[in-house]
Protein backbone atom coordinates (compact mmCIF):
# COMPACT_ATOMS: atom_id res chain seq x y z
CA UNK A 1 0.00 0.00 0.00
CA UNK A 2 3.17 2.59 0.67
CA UNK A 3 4.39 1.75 -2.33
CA UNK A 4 0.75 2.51 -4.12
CA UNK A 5 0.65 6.22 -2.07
CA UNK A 6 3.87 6.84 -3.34
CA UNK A 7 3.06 6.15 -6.82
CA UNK A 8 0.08 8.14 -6.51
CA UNK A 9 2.01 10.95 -5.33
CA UNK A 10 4.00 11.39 -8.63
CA UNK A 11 1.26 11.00 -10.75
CA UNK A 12 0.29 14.72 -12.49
CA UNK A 13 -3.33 15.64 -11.13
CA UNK A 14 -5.90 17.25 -13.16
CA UNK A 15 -9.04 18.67 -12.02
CA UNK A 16 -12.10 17.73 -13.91
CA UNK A 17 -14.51 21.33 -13.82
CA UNK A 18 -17.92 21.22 -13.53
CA UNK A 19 -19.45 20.57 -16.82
CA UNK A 20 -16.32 18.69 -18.32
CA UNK A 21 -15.02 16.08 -18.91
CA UNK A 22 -11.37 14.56 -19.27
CA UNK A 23 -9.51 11.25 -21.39
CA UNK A 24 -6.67 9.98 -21.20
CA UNK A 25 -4.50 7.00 -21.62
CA UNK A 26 -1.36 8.44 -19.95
CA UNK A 27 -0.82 7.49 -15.86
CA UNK A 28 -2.65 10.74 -14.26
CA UNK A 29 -4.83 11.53 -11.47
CA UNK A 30 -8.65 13.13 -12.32
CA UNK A 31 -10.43 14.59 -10.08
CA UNK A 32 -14.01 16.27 -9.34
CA UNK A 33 -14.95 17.95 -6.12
CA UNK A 34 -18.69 16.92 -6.23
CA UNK A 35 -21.48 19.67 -4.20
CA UNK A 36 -24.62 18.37 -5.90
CA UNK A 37 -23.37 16.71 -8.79
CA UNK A 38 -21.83 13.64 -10.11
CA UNK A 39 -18.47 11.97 -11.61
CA UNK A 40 -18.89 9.03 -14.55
CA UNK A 41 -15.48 7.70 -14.50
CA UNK A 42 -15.57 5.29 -18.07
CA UNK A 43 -12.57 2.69 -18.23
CA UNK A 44 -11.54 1.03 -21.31
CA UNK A 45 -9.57 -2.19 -20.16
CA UNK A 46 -8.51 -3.18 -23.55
CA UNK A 47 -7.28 -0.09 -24.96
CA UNK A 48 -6.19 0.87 -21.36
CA UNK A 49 -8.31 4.56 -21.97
CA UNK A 50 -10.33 5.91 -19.30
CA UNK A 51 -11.86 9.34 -18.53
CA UNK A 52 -13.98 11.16 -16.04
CA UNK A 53 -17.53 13.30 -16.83
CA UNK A 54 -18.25 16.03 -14.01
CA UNK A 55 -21.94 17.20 -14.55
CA UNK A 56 -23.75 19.07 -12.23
CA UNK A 57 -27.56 18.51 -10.87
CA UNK A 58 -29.80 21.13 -12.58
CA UNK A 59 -31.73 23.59 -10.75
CA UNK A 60 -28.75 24.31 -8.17
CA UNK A 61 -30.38 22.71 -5.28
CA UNK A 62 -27.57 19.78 -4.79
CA UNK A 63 -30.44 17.45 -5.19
CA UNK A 64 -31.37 15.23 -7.91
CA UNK A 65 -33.47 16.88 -10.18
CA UNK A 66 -36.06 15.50 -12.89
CA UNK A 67 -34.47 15.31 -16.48
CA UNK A 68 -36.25 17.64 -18.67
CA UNK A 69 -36.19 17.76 -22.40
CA UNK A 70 -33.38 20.52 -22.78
CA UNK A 71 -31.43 18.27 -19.85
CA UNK A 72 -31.38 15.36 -22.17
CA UNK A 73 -30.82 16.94 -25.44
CA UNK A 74 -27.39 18.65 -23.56
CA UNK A 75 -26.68 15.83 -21.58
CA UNK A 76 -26.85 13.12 -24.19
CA UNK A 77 -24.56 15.28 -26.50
CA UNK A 78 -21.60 15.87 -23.66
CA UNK A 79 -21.96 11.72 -22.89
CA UNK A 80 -21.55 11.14 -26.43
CA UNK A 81 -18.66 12.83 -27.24
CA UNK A 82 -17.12 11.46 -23.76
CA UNK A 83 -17.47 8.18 -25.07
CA UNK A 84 -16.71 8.28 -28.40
CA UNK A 85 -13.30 9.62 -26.47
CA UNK A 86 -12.91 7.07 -24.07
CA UNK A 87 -14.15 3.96 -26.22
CA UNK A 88 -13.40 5.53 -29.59
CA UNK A 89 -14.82 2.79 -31.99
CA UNK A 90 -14.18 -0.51 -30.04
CA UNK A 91 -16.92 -3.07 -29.93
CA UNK A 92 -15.96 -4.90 -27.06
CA UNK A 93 -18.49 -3.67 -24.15
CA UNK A 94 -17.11 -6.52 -22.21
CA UNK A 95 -13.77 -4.67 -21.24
CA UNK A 96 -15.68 -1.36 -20.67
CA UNK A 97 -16.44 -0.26 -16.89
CA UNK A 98 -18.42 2.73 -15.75
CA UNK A 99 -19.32 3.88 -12.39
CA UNK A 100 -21.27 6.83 -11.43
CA UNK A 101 -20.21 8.28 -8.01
CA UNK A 102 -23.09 11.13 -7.15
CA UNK A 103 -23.01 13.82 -3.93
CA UNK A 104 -26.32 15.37 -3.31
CA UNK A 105 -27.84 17.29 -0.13
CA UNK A 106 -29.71 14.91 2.20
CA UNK A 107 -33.16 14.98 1.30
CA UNK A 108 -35.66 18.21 2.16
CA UNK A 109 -38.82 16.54 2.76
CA UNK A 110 -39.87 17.00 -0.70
CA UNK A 111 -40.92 14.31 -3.53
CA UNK A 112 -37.43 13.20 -5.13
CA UNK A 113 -37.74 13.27 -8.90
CA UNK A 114 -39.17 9.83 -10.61
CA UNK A 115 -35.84 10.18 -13.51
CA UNK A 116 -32.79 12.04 -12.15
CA UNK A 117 -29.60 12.44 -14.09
CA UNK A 118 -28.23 9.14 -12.39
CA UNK A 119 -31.41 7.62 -13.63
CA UNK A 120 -30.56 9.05 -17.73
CA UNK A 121 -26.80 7.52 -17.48
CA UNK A 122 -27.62 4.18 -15.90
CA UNK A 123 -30.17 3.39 -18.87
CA UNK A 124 -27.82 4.84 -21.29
CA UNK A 125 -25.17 2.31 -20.17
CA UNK A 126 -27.61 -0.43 -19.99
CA UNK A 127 -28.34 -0.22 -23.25
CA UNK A 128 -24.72 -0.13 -24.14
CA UNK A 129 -24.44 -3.12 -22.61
CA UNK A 130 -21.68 -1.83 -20.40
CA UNK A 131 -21.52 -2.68 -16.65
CA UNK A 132 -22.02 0.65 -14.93
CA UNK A 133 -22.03 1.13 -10.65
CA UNK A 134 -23.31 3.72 -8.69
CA UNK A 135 -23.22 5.06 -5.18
CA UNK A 136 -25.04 8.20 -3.69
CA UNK A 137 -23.81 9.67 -1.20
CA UNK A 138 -26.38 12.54 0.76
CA UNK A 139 -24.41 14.64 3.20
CA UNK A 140 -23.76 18.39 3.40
CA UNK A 141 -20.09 18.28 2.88
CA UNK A 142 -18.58 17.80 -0.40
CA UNK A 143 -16.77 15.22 -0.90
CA UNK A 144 -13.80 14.59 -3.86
CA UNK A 145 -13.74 12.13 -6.44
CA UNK A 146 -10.20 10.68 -7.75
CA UNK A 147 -9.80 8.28 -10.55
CA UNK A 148 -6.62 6.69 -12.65
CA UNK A 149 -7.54 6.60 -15.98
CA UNK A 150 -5.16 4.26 -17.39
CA UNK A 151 -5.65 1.45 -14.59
CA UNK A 152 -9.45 2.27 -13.76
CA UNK A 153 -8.85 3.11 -10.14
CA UNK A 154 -11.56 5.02 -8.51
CA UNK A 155 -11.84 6.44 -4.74
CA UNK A 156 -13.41 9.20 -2.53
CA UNK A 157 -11.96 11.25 0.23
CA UNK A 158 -13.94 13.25 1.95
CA UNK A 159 -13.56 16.89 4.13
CA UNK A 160 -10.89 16.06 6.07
CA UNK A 161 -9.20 14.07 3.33
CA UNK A 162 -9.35 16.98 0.80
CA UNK A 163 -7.00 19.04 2.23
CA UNK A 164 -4.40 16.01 1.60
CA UNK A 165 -5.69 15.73 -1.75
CA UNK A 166 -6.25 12.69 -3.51
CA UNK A 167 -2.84 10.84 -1.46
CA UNK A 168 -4.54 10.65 1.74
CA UNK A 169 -7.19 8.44 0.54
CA UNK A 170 -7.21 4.63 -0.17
CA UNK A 171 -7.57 3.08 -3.81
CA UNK A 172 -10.04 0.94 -4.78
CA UNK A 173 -8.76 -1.16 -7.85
CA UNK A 174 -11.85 -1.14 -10.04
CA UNK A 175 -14.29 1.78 -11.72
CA UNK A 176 -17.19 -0.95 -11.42
């Protein structure tokens, strides 16, 4: 694990705006600070290619919203050129991992929307055929998002671990 930290440590960061998105095949470190929004990190095993999407919720409440029209029309457009970057034009969906990591305020006591943005990307995988995870997680404080591109490593760190950056916090080996 030291000598994983340590690796980590040398690798050249780049933060992933709201909005953006970022692919590479080179050994680098992405990250998104998520407040009411959501990372897609997309790994391509095979052609050892992997990227990360930072979108924001609409409506600037830092809770799921429903997917309108105009969301979908914008949305689908940014995912599409993400993945044609990150798959290109490979056909094997069987080396392909996604995994949508989402930070939204805890809920207000109002009706949570019946198709979020979570909701558009998981169907858009699943009809891809491509394995895609999520996790949710509702809290107040932001938490940070860190991915590898080129091995598919994916972790969080949250306040405290923030201020280390991305070092501080343990790997996980896989984006699904």
């Amino acid at each position: 694990m030291a000598k994983d930290l340590a690796a980590i440590k040398e690798l050249t960061e780049v933060v992933v705006s709201a909005d953006t998105y970022h692919v590479s095949p080179e050994p680098m470190l992405l990250i998104a600070d998520l407040d009411g929004a959501l990372a897609l990190c997309l790994h391509d095993e095979g052609r050892g290619v992997g990227g990360l999407l930072h979108l924001k919720f609409m409506g600037g409440t830092g809770r799921p919203s429903d997917v309108t029209d105009n969301t979908l029309s914008s949305v689908l457009v940014v995912l599409d050129r993400f993945k044609r970057g990150v798959l290109g034009n490979s056909a094997k969906r069987d080396e392909v991992q996604a995994r949508i990591l989402a930070h939204a305020l805890p809920p207000a006591g109002v009706d949570e929307p019946s198709a979020s943005l979570v909701d558009l990307l998981q169907a858009d995988f699943a009809d891809g055929k491509i394995s895609c995870g999520t996790q949710t997680v509702r809290r107040v404080e932001p938490l940070r998002v860190c991915f590898q591109p080129f091995e598919g490593r994916v972790w969080i760190c949250g306040p405290d671990d923030m201020r280390a950056g991305c070092a501080g916090c343990k790997p996980r080996r896989s984006v699904a």
